[in-house]
PDB file of N, CA and C in Angstrom:
ATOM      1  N   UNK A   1       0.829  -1.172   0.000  1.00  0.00           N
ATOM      2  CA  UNK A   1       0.000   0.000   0.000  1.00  0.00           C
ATOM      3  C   UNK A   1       0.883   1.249   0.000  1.00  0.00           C
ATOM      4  N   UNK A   2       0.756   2.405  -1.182  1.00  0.00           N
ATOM      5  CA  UNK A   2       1.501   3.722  -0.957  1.00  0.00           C
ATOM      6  C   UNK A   2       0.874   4.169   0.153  1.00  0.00           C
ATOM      7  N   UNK A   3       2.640   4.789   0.626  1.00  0.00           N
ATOM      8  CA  UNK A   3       2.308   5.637   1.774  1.00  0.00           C
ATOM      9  C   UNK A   3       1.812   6.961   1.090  1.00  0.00           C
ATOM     10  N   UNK A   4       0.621   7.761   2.045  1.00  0.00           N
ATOM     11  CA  UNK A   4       0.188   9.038   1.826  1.00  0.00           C
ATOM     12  C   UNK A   4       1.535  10.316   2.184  1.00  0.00           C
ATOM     13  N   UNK A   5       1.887  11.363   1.140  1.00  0.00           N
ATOM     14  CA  UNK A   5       3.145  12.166   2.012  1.00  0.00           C
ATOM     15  C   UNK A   5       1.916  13.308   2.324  1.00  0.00           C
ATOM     16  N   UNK A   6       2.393  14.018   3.534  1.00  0.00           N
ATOM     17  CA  UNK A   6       2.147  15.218   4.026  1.00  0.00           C
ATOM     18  C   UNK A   6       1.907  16.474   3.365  1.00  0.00           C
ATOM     19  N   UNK A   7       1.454  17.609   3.577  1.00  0.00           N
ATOM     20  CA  UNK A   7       1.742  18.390   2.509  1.00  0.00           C
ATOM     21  C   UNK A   7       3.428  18.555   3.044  1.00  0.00           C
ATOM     22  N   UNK A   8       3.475  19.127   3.431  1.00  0.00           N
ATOM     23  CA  UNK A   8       5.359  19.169   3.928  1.00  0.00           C
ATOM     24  C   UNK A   8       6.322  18.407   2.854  1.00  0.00           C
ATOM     25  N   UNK A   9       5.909  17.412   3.110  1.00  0.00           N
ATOM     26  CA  UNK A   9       6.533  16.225   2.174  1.00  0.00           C
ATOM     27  C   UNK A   9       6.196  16.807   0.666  1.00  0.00           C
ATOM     28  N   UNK A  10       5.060  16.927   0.451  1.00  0.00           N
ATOM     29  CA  UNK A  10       5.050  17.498  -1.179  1.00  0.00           C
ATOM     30  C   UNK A  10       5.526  19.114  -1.341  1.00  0.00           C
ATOM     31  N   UNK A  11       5.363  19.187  -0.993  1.00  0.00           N
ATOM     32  CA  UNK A  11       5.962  20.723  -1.141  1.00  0.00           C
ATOM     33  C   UNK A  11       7.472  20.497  -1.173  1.00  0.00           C
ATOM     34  N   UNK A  12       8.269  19.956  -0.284  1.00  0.00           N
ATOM     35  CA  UNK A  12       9.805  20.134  -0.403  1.00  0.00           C
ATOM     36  C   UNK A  12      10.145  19.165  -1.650  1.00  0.00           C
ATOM     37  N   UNK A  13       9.248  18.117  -2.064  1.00  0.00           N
ATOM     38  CA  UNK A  13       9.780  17.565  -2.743  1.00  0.00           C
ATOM     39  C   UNK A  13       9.444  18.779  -4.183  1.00  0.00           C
ATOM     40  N   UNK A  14       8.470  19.377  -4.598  1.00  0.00           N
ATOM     41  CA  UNK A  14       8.274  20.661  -5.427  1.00  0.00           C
ATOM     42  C   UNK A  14       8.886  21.372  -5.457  1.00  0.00           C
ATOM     43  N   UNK A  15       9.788  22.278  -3.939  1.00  0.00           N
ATOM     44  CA  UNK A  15      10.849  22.898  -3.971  1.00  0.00           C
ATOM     45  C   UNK A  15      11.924  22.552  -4.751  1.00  0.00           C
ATOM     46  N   UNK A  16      12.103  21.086  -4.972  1.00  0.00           N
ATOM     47  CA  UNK A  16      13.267  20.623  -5.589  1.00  0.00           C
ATOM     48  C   UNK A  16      13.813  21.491  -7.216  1.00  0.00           C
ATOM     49  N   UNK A  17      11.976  21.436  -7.606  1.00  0.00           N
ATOM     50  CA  UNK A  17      12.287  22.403  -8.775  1.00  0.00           C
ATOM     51  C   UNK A  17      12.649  23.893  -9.154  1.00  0.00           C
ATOM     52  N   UNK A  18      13.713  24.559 -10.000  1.00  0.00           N
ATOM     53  CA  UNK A  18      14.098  25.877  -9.779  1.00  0.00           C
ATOM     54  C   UNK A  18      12.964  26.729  -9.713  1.00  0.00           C
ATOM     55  N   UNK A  19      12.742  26.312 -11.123  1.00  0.00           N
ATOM     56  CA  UNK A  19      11.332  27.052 -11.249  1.00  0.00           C
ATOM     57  C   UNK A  19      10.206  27.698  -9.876  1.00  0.00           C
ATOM     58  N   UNK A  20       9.780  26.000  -9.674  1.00  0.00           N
ATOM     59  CA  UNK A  20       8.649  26.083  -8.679  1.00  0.00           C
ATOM     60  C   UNK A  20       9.352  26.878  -7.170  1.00  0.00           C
ATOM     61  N   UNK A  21      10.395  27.011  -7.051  1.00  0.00           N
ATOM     62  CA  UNK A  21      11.089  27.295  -5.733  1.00  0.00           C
ATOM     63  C   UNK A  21      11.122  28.977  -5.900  1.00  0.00           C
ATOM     64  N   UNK A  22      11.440  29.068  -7.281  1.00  0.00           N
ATOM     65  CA  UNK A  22      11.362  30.928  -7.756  1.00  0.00           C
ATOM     66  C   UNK A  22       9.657  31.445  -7.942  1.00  0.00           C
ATOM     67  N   UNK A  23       9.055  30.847  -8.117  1.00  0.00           N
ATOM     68  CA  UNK A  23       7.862  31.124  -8.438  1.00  0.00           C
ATOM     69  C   UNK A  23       7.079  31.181  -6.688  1.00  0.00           C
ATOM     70  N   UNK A  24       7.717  30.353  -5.655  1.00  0.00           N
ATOM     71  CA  UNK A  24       6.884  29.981  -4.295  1.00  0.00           C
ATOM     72  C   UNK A  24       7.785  31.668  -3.706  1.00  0.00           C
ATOM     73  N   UNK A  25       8.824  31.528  -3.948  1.00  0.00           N
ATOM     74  CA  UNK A  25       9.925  32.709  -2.884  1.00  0.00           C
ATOM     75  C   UNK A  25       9.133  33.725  -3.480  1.00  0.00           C
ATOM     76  N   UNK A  26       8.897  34.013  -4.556  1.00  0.00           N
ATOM     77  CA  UNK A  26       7.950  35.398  -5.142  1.00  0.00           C
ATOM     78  C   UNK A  26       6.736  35.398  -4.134  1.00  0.00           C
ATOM     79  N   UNK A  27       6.231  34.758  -4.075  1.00  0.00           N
ATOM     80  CA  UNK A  27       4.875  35.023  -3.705  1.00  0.00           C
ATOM     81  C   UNK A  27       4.953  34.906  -2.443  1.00  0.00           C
ATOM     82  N   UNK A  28       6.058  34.203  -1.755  1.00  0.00           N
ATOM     83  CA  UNK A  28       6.102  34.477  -0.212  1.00  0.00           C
ATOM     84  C   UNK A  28       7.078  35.911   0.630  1.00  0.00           C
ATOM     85  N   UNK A  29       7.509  36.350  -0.731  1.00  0.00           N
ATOM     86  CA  UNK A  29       8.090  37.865  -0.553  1.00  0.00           C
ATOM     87  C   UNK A  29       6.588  38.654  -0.732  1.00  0.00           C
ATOM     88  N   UNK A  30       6.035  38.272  -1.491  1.00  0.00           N
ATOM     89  CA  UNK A  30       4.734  39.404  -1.675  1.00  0.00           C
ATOM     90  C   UNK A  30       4.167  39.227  -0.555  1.00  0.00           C
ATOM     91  N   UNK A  31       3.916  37.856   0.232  1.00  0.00           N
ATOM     92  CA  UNK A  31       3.000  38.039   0.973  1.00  0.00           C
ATOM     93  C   UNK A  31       3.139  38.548   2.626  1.00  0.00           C
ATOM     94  N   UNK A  32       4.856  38.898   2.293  1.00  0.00           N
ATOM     95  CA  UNK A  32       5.418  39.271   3.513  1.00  0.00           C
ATOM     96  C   UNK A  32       5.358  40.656   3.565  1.00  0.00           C
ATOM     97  N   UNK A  33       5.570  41.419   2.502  1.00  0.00           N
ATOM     98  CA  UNK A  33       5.293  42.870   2.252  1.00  0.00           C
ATOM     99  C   UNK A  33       3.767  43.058   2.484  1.00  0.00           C
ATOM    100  N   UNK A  34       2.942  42.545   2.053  1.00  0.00           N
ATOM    101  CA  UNK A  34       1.620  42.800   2.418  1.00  0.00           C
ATOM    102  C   UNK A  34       0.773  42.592   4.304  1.00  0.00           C
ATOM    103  N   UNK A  35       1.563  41.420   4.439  1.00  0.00           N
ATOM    104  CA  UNK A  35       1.458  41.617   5.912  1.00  0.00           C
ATOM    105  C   UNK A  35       2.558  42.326   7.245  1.00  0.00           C
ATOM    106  N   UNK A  36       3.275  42.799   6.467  1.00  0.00           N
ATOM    107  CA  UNK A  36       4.320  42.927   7.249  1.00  0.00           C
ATOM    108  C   UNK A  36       4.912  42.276   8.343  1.00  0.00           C
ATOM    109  N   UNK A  37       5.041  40.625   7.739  1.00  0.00           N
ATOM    110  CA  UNK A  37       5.780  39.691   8.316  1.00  0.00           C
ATOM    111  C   UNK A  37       6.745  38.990   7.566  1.00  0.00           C
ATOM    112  N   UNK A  38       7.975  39.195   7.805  1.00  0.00           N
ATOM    113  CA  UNK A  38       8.954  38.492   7.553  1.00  0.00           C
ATOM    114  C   UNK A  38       9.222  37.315   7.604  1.00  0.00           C
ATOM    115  N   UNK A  39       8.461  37.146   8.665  1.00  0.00           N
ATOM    116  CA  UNK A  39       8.587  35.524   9.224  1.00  0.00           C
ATOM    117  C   UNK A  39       7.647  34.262   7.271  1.00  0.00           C
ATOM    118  N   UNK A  40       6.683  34.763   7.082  1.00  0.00           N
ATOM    119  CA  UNK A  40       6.203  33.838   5.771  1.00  0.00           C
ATOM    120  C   UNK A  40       7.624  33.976   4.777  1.00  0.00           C
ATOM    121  N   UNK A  41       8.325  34.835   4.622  1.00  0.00           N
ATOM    122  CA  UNK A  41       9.499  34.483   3.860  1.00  0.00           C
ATOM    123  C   UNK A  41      10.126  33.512   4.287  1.00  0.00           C
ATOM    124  N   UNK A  42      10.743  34.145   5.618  1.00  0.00           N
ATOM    125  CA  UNK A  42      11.505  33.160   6.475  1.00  0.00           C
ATOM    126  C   UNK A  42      11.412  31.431   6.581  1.00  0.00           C
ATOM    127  N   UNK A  43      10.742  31.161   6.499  1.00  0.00           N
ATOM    128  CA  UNK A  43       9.634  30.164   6.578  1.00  0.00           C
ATOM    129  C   UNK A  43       9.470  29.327   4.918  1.00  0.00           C
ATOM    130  N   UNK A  44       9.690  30.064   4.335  1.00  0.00           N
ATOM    131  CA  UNK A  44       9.986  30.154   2.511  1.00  0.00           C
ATOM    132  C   UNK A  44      11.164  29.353   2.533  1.00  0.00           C
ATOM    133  N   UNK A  45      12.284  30.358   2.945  1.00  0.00           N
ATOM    134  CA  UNK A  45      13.673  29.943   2.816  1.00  0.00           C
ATOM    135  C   UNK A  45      13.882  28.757   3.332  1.00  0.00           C
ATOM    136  N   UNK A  46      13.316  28.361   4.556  1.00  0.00           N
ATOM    137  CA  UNK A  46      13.833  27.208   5.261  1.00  0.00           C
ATOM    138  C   UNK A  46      12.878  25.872   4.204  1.00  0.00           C
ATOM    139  N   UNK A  47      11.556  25.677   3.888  1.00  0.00           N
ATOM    140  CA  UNK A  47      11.528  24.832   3.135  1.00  0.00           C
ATOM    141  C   UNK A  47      12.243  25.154   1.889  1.00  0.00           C
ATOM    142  N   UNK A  48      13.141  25.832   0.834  1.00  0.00           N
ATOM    143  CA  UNK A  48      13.724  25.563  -0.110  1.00  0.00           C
ATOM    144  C   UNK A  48      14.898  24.904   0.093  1.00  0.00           C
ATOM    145  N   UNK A  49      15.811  25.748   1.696  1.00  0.00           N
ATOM    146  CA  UNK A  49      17.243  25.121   1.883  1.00  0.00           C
ATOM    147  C   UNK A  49      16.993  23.530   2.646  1.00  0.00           C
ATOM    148  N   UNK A  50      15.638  23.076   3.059  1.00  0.00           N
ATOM    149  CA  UNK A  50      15.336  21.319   2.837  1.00  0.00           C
ATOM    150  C   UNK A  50      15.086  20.678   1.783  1.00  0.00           C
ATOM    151  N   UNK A  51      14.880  21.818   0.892  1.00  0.00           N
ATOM    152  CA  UNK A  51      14.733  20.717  -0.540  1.00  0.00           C
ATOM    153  C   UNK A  51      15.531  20.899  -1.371  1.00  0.00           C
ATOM    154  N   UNK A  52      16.757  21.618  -0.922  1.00  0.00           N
ATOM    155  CA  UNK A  52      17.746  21.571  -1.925  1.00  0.00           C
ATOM    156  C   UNK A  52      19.182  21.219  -0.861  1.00  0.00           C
ATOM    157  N   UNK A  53      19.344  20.014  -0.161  1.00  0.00           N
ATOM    158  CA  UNK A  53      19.991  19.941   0.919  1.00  0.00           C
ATOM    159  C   UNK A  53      19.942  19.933   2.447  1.00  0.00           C
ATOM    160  N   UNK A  54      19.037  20.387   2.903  1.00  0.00           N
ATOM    161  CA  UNK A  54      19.124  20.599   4.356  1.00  0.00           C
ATOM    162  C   UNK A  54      19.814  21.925   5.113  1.00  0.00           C
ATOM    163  N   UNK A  55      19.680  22.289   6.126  1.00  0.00           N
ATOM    164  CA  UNK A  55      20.474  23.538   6.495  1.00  0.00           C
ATOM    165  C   UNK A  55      21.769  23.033   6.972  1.00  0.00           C
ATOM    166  N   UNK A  56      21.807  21.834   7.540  1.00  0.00           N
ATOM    167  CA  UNK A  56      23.530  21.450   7.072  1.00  0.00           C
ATOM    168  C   UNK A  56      24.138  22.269   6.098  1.00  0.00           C
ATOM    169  N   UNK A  57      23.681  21.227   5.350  1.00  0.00           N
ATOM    170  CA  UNK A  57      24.420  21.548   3.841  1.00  0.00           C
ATOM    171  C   UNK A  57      24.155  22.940   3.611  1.00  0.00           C
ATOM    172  N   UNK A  58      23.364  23.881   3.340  1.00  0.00           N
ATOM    173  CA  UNK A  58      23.476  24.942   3.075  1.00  0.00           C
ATOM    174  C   UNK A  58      24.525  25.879   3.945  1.00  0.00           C
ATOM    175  N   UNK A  59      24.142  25.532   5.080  1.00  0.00           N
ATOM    176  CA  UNK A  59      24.987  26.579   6.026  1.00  0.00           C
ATOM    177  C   UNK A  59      26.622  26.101   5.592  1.00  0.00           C
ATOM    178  N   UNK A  60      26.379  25.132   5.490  1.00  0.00           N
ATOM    179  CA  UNK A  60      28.473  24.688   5.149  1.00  0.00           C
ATOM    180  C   UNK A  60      28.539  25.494   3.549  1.00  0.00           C
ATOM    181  N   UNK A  61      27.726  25.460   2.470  1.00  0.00           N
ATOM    182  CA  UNK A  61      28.170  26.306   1.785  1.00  0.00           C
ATOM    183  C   UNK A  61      27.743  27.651   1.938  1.00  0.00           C
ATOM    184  N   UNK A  62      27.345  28.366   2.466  1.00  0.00           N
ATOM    185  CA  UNK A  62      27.981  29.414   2.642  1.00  0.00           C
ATOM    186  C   UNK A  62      28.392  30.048   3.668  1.00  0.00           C
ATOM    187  N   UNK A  63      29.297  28.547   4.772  1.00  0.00           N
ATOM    188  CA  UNK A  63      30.373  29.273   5.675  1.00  0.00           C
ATOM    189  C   UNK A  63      29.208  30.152   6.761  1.00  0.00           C
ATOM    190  N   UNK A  64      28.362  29.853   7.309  1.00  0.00           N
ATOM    191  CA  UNK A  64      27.607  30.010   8.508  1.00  0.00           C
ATOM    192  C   UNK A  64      27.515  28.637   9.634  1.00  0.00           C
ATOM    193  N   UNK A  65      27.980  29.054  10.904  1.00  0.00           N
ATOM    194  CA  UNK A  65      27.516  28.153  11.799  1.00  0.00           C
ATOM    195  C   UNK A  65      25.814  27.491  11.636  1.00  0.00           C
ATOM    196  N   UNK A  66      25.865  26.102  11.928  1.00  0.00           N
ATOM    197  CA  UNK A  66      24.143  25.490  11.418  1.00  0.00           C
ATOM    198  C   UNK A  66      23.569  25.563  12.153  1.00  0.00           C
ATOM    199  N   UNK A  67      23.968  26.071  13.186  1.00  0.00           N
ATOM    200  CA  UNK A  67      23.037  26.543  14.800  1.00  0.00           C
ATOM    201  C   UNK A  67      22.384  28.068  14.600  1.00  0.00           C
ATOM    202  N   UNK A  68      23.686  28.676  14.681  1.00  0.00           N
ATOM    203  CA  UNK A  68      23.027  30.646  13.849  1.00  0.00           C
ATOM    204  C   UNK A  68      21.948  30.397  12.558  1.00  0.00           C
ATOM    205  N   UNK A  69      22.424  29.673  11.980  1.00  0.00           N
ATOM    206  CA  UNK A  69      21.590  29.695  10.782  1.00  0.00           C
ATOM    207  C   UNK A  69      20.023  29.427  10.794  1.00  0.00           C
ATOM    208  N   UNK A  70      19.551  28.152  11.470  1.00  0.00           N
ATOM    209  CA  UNK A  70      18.687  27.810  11.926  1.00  0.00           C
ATOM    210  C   UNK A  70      18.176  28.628  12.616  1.00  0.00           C
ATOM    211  N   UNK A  71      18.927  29.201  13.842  1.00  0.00           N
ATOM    212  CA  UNK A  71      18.069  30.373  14.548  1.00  0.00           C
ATOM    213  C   UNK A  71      17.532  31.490  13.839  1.00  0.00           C
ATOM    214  N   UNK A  72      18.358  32.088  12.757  1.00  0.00           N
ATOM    215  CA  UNK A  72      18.196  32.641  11.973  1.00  0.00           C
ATOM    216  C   UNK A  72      16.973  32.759  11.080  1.00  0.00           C
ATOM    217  N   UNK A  73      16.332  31.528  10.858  1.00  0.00           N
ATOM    218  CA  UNK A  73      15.423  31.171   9.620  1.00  0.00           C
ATOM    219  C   UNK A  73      14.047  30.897  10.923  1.00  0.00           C
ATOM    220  N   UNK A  74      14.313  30.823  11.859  1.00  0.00           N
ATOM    221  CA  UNK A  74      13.418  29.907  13.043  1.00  0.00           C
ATOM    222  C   UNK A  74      12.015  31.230  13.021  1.00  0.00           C
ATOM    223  N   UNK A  75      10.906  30.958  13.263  1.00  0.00           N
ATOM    224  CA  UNK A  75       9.844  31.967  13.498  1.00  0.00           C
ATOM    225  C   UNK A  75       9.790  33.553  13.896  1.00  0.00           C
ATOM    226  N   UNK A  76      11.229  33.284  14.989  1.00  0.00           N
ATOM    227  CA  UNK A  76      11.929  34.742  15.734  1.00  0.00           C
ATOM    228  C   UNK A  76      13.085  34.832  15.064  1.00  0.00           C
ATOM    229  N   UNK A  77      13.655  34.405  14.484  1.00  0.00           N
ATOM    230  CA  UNK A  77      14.838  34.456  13.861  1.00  0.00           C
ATOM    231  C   UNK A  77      14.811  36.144  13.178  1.00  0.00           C
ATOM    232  N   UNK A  78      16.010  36.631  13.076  1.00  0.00           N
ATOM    233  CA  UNK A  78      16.356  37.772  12.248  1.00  0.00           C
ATOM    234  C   UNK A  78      17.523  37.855  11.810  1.00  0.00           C
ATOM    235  N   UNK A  79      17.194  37.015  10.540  1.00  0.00           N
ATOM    236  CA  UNK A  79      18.157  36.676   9.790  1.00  0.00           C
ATOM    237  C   UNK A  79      18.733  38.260   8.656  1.00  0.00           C
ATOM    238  N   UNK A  80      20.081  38.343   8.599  1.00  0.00           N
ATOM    239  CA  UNK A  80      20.444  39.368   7.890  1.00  0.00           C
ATOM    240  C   UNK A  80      20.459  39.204   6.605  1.00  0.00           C
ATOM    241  N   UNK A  81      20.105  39.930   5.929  1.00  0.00           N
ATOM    242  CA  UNK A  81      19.959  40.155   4.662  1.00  0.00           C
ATOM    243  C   UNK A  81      20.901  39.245   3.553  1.00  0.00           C
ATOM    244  N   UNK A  82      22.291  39.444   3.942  1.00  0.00           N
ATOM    245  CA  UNK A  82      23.232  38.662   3.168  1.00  0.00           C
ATOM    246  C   UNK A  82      23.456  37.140   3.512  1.00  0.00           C
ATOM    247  N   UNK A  83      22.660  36.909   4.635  1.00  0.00           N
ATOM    248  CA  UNK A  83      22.293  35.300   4.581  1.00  0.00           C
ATOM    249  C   UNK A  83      21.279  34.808   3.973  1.00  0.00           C
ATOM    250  N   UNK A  84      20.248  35.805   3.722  1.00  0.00           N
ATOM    251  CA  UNK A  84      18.888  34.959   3.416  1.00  0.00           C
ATOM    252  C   UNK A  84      19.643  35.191   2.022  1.00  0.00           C
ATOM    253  N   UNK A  85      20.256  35.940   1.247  1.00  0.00           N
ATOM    254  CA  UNK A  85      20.802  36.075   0.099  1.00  0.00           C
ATOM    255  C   UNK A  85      21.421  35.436  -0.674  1.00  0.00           C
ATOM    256  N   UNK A  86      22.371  34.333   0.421  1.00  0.00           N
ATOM    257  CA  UNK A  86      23.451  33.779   0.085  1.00  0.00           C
ATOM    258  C   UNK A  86      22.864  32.274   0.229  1.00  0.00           C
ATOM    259  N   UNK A  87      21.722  32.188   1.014  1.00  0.00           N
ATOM    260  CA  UNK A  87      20.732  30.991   0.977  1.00  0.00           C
ATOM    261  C   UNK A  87      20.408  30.877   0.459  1.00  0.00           C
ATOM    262  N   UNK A  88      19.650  31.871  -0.575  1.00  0.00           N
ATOM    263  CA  UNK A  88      18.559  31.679  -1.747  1.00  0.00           C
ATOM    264  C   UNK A  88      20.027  31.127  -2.937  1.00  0.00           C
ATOM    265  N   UNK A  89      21.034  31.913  -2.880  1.00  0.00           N
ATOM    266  CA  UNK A  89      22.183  31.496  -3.954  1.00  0.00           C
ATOM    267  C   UNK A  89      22.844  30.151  -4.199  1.00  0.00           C
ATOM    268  N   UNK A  90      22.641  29.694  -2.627  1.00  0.00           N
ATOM    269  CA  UNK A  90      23.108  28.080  -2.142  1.00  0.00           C
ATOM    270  C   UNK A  90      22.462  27.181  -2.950  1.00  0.00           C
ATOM    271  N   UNK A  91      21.099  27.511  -2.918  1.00  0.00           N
ATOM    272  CA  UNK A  91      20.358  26.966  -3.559  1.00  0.00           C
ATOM    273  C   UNK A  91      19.996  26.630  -4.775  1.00  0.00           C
ATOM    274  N   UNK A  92      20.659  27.346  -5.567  1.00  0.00           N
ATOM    275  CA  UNK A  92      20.943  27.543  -6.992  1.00  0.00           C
ATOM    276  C   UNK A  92      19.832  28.631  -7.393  1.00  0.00           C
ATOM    277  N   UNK A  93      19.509  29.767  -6.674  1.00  0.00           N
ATOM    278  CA  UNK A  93      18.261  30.873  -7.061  1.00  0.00           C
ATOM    279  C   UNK A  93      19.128  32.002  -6.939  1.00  0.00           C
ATOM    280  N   UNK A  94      18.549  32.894  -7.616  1.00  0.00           N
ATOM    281  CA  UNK A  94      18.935  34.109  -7.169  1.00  0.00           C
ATOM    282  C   UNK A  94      17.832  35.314  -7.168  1.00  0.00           C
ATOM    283  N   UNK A  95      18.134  36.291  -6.828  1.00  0.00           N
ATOM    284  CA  UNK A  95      17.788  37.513  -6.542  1.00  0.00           C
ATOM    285  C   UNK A  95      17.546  38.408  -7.861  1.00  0.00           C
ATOM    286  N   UNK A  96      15.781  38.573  -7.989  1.00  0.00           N
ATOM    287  CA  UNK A  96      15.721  39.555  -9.298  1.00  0.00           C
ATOM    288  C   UNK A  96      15.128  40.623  -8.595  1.00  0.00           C
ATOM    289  N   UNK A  97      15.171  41.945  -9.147  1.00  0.00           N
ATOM    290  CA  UNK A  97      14.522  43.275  -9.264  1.00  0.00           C
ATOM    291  C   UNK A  97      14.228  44.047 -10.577  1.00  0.00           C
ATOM    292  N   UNK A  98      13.008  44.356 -10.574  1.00  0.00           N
ATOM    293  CA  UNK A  98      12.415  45.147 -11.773  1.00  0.00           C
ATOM    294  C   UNK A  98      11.503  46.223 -11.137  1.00  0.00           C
ATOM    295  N   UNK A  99      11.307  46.623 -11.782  1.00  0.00           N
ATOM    296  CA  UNK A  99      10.364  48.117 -11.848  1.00  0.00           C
ATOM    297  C   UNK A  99       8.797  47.416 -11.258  1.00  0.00           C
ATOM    298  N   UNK A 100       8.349  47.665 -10.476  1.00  0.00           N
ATOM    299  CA  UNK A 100       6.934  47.285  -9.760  1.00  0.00           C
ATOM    300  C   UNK A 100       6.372  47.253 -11.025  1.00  0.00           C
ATOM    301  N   UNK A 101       5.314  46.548 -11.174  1.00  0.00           N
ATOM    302  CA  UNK A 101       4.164  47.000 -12.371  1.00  0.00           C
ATOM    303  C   UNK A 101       4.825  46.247 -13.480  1.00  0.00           C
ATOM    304  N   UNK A 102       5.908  46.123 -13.945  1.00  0.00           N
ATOM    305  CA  UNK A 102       6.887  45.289 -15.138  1.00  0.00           C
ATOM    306  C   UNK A 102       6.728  44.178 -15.338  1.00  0.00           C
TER     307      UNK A 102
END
């Protein structure tokens, strides 16, 4: 009998894709600007850096302790800018900007 996965489980395994991982971080940046919570990004980042490695692995590439890091990404976490940056990069994503409205 297949086992049923979680949503958790489907989703990180979806993260796996660039695409779908650039298309989820968009909309969980929008939806952080609209509520003014950081934390739904936050929360973003940490399921992409499980589906593309684990925060092990991410934090070893880019040279962050995996304890800071984690705290970092955690609900209270306040993670600095050039980590969530260098996370999204770990990951094989990067960082676009355009003109609002574009």
């Amino acid at each position: 009998m297949r086992k049923l996965q979680s949503y958790k489980e489907q989703l990180v395994e979806r993260l796996k894709d660039s695409e779908y991982a650039s298309a989820y971080l968009k909309a969980c940046l929008d939806e952080s600007f609209e509520t003014n919570d950081i934390g739904v990004f936050q929360l973003a980042i940490r399921n992409v850096v499980e589906a593309h490695g684990g925060m092990t692995e991410i934090s070893s590439k880019i040279d962050v302790n995996r304890e800071s890091f984690y705290k970092s990404l955690s609900e209270k976490g306040n993670a600095k800018f050039f980590t969530l940056a260098n996370a999204i990069k770990a990951c094989g994503l990067e960082m676009d900007f355009h003109p609002i409205g574009v």
